[in-house]
C-alpha atoms as a PDB file:
ATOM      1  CA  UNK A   1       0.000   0.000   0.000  1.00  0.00           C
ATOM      2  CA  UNK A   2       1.371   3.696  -0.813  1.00  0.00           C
ATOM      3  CA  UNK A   3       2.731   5.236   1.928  1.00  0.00           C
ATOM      4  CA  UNK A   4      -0.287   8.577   1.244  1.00  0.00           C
ATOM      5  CA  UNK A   5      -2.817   5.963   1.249  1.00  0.00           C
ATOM      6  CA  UNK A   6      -1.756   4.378   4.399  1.00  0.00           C
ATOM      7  CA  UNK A   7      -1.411   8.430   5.727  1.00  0.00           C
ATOM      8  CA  UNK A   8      -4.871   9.479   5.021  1.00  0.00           C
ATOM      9  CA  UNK A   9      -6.241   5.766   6.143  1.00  0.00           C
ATOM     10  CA  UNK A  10      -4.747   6.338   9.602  1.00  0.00           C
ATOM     11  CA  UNK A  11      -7.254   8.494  12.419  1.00  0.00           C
ATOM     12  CA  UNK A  12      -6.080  11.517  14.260  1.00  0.00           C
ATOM     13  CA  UNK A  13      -3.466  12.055  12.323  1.00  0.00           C
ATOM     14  CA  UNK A  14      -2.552  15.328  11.160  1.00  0.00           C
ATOM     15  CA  UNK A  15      -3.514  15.757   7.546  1.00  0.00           C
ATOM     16  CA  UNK A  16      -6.024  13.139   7.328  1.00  0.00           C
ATOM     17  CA  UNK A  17      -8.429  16.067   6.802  1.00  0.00           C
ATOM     18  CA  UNK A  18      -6.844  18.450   3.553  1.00  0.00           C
ATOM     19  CA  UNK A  19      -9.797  20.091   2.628  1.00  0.00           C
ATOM     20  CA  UNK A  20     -10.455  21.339   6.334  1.00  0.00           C
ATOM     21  CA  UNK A  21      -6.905  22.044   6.992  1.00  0.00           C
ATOM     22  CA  UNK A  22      -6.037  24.580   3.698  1.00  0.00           C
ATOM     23  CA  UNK A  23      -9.452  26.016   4.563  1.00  0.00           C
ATOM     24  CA  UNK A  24      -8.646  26.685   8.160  1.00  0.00           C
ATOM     25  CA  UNK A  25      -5.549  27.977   7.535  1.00  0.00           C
ATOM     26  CA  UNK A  26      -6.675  30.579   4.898  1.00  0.00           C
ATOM     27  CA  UNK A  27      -9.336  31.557   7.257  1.00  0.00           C
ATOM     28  CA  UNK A  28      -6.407  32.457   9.749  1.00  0.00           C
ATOM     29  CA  UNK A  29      -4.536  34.361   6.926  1.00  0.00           C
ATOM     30  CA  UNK A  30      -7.544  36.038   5.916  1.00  0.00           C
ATOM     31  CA  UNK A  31      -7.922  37.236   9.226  1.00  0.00           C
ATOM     32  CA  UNK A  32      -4.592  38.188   9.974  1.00  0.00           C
ATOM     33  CA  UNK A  33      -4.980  40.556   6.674  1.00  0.00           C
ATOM     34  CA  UNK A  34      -8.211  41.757   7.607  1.00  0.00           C
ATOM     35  CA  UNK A  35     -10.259  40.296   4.805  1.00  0.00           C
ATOM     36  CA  UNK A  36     -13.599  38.720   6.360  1.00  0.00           C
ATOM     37  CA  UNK A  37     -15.121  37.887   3.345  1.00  0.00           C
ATOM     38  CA  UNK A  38     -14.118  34.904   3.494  1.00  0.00           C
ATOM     39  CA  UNK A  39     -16.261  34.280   6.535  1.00  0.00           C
ATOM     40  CA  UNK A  40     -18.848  35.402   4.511  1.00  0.00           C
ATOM     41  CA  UNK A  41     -18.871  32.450   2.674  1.00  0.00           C
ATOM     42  CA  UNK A  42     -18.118  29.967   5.179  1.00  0.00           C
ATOM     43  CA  UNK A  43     -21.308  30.907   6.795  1.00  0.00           C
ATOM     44  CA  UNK A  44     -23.521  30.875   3.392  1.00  0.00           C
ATOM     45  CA  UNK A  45     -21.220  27.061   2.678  1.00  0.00           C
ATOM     46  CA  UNK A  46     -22.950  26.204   6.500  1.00  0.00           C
ATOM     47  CA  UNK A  47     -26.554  27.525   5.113  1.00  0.00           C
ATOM     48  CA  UNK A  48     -26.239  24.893   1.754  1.00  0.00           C
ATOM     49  CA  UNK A  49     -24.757  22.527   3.561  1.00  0.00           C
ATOM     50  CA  UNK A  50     -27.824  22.514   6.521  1.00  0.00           C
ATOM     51  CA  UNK A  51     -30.178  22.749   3.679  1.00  0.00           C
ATOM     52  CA  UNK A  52     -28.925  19.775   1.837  1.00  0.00           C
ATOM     53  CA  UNK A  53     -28.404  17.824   4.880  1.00  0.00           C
ATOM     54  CA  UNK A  54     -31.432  19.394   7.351  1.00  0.00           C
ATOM     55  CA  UNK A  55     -29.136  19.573   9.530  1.00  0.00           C
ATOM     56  CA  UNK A  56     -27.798  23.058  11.635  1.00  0.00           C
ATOM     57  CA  UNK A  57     -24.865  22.814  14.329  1.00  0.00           C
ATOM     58  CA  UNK A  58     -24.776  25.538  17.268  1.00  0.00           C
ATOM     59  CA  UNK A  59     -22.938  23.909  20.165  1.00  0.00           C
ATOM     60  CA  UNK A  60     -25.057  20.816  19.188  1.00  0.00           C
ATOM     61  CA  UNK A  61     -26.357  19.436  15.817  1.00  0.00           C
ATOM     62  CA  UNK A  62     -29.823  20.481  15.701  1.00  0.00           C
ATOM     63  CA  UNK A  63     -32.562  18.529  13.213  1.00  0.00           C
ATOM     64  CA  UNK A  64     -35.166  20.137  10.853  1.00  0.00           C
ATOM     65  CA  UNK A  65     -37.340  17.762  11.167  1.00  0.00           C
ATOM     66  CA  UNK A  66     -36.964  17.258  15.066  1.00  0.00           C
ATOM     67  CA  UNK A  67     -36.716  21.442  16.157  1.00  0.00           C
ATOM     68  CA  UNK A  68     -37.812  23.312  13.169  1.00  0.00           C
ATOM     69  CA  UNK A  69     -37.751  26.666  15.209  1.00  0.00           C
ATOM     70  CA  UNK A  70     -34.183  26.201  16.143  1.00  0.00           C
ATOM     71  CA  UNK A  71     -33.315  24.836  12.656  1.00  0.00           C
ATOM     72  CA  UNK A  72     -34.577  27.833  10.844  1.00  0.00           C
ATOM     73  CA  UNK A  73     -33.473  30.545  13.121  1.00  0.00           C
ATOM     74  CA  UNK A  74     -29.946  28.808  13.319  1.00  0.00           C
ATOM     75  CA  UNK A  75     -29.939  29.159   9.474  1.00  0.00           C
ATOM     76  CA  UNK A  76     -31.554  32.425   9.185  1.00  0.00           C
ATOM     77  CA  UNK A  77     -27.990  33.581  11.473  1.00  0.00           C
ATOM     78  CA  UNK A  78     -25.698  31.915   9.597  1.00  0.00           C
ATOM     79  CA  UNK A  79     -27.231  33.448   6.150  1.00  0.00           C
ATOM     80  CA  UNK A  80     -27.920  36.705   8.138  1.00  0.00           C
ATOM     81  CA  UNK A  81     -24.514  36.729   9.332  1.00  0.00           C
ATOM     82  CA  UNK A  82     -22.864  35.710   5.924  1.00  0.00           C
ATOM     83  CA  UNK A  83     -24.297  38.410   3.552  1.00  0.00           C
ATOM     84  CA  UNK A  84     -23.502  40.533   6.286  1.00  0.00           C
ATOM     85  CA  UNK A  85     -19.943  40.123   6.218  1.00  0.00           C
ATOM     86  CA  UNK A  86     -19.714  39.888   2.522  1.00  0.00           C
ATOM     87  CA  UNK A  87     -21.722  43.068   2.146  1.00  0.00           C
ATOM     88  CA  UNK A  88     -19.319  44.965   4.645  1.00  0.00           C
ATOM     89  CA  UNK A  89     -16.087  43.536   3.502  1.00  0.00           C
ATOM     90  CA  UNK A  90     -16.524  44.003  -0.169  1.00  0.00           C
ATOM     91  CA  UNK A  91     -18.215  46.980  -0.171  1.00  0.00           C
ATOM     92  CA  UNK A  92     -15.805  48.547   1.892  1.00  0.00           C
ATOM     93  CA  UNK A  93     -13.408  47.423  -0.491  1.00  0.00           C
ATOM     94  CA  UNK A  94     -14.915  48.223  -3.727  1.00  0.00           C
ATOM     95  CA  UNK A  95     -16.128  51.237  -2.908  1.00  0.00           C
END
């Protein structure tokens, strides 16, 4: 078996998880340089993502079909909060 197979076979180890790992550090760069649209879109990815999966996570996954109220209002943030933050960012930087 190739050695990067066997690596991204094995749990807890560090780089097991690319995707989340490039995206977590850009979010740190992009904060470190002041540009928060990229949270922006993190939040709208956590709307499509909820939607497609009816599924919501704050502190605890929450279930559209089990707590509607908490599903929708958790999603109504995280869109609320993510055209928010693109509006400010780019705005402020296109303008």
């Amino acid at each position: 078996m190739p050695f990067a197979t066997l690596w991204h076979r094995m749990p807890g180890l560090p780089g097991t998880k690319p995707l989340t790992a490039v995206v977590l550090l850009g979010l740190v760069a992009a904060t470190l340089l002041e540009w928060y649209w990229p949270w922006g879109l993190l939040f709208l990815y956590w709307v499509a993502a909820g939607l497609r999966w009816g599924e919501a996570f704050l502190i605890e996954p929450i279930s559209r079909g089990r707590n509607p109220v908490l599903y929708w209002s958790i999603t109504a943030m995280w869109a609320g909060f993510g055209l928010w933050t693109l509006y400010a960012d780019l705005v402020w930087r296109l303008g």
